[in-house]
Protein backbone atom coordinates (compact mmCIF):
# COMPACT_ATOMS: atom_id res chain seq x y z
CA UNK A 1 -6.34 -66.81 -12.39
CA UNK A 2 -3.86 -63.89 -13.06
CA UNK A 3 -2.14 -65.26 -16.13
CA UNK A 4 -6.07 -65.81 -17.62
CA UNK A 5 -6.98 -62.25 -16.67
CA UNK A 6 -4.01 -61.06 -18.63
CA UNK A 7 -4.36 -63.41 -21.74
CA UNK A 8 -8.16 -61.59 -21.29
CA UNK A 9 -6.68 -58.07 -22.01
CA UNK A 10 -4.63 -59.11 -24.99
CA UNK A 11 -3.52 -56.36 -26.67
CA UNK A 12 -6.25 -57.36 -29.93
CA UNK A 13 -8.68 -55.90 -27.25
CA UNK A 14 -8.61 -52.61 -27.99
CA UNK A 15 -8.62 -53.29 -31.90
CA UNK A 16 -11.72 -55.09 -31.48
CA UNK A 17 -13.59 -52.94 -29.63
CA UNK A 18 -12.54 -49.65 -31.74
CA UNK A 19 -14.08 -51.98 -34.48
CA UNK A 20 -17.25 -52.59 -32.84
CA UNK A 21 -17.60 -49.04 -32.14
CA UNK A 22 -16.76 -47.85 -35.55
CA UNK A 23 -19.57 -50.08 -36.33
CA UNK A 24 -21.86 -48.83 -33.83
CA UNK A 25 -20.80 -45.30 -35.12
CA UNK A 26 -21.75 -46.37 -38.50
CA UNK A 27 -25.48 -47.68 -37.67
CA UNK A 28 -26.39 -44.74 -35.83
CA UNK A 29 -25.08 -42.85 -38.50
CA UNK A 30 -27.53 -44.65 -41.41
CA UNK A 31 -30.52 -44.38 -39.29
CA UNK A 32 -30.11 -40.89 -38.17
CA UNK A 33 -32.43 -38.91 -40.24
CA UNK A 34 -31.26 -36.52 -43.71
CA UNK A 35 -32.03 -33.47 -43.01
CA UNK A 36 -30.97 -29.92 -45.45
CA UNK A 37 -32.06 -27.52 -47.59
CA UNK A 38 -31.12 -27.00 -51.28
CA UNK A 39 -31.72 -24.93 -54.56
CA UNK A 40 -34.10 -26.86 -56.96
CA UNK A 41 -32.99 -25.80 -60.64
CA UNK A 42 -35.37 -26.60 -63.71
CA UNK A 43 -33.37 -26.59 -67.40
CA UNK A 44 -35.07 -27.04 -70.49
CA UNK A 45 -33.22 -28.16 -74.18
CA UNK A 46 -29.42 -28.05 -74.46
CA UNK A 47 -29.11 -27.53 -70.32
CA UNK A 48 -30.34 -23.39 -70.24
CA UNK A 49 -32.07 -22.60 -67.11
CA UNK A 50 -36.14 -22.70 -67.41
CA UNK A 51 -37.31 -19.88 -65.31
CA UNK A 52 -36.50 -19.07 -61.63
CA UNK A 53 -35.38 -21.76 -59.41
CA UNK A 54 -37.46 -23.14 -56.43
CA UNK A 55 -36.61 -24.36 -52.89
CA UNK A 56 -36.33 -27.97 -51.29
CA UNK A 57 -36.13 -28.68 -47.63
CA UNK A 58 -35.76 -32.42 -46.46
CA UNK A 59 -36.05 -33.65 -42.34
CA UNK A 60 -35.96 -37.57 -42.59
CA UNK A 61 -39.14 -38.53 -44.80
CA UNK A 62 -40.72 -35.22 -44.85
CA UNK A 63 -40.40 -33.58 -48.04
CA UNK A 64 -41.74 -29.63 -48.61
CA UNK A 65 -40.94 -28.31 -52.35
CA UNK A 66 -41.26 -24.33 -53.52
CA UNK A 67 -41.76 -23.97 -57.45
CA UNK A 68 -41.83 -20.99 -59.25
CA UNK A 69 -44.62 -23.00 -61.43
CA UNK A 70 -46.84 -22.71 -58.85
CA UNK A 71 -46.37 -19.50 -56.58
CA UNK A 72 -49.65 -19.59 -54.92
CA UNK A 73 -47.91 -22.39 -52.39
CA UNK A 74 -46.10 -25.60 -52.01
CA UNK A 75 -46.21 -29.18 -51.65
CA UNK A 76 -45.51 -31.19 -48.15
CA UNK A 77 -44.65 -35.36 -48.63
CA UNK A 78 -44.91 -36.93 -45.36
CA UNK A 79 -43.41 -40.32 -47.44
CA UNK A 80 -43.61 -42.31 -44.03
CA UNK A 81 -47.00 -41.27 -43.63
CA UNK A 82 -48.31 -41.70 -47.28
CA UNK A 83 -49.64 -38.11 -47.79
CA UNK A 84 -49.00 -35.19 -50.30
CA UNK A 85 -50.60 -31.92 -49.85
CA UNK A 86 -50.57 -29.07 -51.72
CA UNK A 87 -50.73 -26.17 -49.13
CA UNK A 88 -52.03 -22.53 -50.27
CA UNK A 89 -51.35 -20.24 -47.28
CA UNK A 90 -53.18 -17.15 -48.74
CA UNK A 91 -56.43 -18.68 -49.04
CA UNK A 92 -55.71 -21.14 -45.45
CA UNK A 93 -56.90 -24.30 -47.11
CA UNK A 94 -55.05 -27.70 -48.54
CA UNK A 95 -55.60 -30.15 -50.35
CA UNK A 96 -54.20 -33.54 -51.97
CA UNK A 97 -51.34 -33.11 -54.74
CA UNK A 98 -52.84 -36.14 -56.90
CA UNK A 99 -50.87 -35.76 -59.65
CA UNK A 100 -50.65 -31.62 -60.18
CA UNK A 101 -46.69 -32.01 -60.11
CA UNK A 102 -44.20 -34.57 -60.62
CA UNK A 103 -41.74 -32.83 -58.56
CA UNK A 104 -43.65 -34.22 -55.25
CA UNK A 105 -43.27 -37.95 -57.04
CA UNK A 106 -39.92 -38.08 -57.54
CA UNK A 107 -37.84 -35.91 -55.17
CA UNK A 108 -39.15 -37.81 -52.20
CA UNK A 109 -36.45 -39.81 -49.65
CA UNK A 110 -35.45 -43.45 -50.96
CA UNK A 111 -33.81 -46.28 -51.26
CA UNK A 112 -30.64 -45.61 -53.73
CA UNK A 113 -31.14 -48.87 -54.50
CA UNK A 114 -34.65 -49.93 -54.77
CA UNK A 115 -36.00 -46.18 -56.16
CA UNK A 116 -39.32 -47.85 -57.75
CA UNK A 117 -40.67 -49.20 -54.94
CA UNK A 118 -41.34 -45.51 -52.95
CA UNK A 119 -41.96 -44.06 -56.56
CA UNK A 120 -44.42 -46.80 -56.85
CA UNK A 121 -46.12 -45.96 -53.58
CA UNK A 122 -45.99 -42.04 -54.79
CA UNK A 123 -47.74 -43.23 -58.32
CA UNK A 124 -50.28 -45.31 -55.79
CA UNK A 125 -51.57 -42.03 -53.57
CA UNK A 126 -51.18 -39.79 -56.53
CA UNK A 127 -53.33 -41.73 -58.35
CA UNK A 128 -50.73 -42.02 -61.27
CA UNK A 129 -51.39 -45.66 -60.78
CA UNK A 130 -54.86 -46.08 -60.61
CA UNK A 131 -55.29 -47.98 -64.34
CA UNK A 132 -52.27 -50.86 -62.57
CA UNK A 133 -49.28 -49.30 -63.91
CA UNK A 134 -46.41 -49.71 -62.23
CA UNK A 135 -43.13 -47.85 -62.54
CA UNK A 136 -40.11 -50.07 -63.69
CA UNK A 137 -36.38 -49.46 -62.91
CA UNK A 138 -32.93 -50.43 -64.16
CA UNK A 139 -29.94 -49.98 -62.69
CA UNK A 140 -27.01 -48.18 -65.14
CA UNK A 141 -24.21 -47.55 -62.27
CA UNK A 142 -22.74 -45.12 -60.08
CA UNK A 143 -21.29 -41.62 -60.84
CA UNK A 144 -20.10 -38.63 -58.58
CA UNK A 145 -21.83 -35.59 -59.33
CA UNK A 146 -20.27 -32.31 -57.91
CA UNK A 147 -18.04 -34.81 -55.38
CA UNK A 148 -20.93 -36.87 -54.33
CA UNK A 149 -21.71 -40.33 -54.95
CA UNK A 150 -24.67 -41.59 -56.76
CA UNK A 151 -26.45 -44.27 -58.14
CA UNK A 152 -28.17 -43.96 -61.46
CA UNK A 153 -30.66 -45.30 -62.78
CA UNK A 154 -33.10 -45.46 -65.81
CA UNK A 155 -36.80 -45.61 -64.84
CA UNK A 156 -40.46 -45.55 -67.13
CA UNK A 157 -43.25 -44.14 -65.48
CA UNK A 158 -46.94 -45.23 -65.40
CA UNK A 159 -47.53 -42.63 -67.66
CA UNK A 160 -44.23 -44.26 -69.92
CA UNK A 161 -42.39 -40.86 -69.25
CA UNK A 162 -38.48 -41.92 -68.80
CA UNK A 163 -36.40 -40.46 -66.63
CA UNK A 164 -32.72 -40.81 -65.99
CA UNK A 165 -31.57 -40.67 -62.08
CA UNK A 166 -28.97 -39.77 -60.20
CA UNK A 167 -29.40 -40.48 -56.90
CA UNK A 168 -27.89 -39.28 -53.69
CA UNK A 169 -26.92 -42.01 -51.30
CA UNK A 170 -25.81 -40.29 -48.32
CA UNK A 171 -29.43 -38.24 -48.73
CA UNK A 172 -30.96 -40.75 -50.57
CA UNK A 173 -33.16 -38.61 -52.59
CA UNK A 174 -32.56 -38.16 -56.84
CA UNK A 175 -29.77 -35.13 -57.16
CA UNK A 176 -30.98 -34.89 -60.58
CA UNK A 177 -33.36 -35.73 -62.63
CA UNK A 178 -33.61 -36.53 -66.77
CA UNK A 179 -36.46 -36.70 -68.74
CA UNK A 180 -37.33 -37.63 -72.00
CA UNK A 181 -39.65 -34.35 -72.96
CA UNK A 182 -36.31 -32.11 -72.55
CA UNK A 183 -36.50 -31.16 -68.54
CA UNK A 184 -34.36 -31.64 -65.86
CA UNK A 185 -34.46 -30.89 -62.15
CA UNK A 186 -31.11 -30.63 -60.44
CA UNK A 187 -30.62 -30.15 -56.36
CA UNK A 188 -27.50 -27.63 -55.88
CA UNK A 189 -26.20 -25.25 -53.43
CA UNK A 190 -27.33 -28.51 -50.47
CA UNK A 191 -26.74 -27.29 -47.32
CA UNK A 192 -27.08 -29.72 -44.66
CA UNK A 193 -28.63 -28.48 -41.21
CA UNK A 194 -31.38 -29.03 -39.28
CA UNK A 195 -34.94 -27.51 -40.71
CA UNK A 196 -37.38 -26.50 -38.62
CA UNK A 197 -40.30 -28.69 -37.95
CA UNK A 198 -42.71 -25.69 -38.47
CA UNK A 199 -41.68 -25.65 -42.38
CA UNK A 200 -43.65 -29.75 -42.76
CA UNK A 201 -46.94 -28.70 -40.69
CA UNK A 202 -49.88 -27.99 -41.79
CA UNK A 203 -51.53 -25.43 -39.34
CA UNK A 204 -54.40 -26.59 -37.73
CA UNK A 205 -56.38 -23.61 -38.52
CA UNK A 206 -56.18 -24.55 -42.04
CA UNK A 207 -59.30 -25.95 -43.55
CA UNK A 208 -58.76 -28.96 -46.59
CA UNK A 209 -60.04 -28.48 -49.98
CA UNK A 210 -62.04 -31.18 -51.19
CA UNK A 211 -63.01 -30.95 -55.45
CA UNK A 212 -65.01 -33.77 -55.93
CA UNK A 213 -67.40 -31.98 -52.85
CA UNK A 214 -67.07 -28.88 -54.48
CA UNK A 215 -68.21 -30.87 -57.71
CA UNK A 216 -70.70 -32.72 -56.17
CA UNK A 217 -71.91 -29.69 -54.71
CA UNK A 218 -72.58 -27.92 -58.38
CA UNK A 219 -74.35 -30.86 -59.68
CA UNK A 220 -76.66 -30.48 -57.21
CA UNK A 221 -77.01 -26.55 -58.58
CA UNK A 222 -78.93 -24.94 -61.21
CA UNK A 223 -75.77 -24.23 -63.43
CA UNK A 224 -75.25 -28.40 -64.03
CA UNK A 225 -75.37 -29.57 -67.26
CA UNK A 226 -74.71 -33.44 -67.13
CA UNK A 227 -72.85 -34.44 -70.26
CA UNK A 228 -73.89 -35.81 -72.94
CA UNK A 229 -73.39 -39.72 -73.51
């Protein structure tokens, strides 16, 4: 029984569990969720900086995105939830994005190497899909971009916009973004670190915008005109 216990801790032993561990170490690593902060930079023709740069914070699928495009507030993607808002603090209300920026379509967590089927789900609640377009991907390779690796891709929109994406895979979210009307968004200046939960939520207090009530509402006003056929 002693010479079976031994041939038990063979000296592979400890190879084979530092392997199993490293393993272990690995999984918990993939499903523990992304979460940083980064500088959002928008360039026009021939690369030159287009206006002041916004802000991007990520915590696992929960996206919020600061534009200097649209100052009055920002956009929340809850991508695990299915829901974009576009929050306006001054005025305490919110309301769905739908399809007032791309930004909250395509910097959204994903898989490096399936990216249409979450931008097909973003096209979906955005509405961007609603006549059955779908958006359609092909893979062009890998590239490291600032020391990071990437996988890029080429991708047509519902709308047939093209863009050309680099995307993160330890983030898993595009580092930067081509299109084919001379813009592109680039993340820099990532800093990885936990992000408060507070900087995702949309206060209770708030109140959500609805424009098809307010529309509904002024047809049912003096001041509607109903078009003419």
């Amino acid at each position: 029984m002693m010479i079976r216990f031994r041939r038990l801790l063979s000296p592979r032993l400890p190879a084979v569990a530092g392997l199993a561990l490293a393993a272990w170490a690995m999984l918990v690593g993939a499903a523990a969720p992304q979460e940083f902060s980064a500088t959002l930079v928008t360039a026009g023709p021939e690369e030159t900086t287009a206006g002041a740069p916004g802000r991007i914070h990520v915590s696992g699928d929960k996206v919020r995105i600061e534009t200097p495009e649209v100052p009055t507030g920002f956009f929340l993607v809850d991508a695990a939830a299915d829901t974009a808002w576009f929050v306006r603090p001054a005025q305490r209300t919110y309301m769905d994005a739908r399809q007032s920026s791309v930004l909250a379509q395509i910097f959204v967590p994903l898989d490096p190497d399936d990216p249409c089927a979450r931008w097909q789900a973003m096209a979906k609640l955005s509405g961007a899909a609603a006549n059955g377009g779908a958006w359609r991907c092909a893979r062009t390779g890998e590239e490291t971009i600032d020391g990071r690796a990437t996988a890029t891709w080429r991708a047509v929109s519902p709308q047939q916009r093209t863009y050309l994406a680099w995307i993160d895979r330890e983030l898993r979210i595009p580092l930067r973004i081509a299109t084919n009307f001379a813009t592109s968004f680039s993340l820099t200046a990532i800093v990885p670190a936990p992000q408060p939960a507070t900087l995702f939520g949309v206060p209770s207090s708030f109140k959500k915008f609805d424009p098809q009530g307010l529309i509904d509402r002024i047809k049912q006003s003096d001041v509607w005109v109903e078009p003419v056929q």
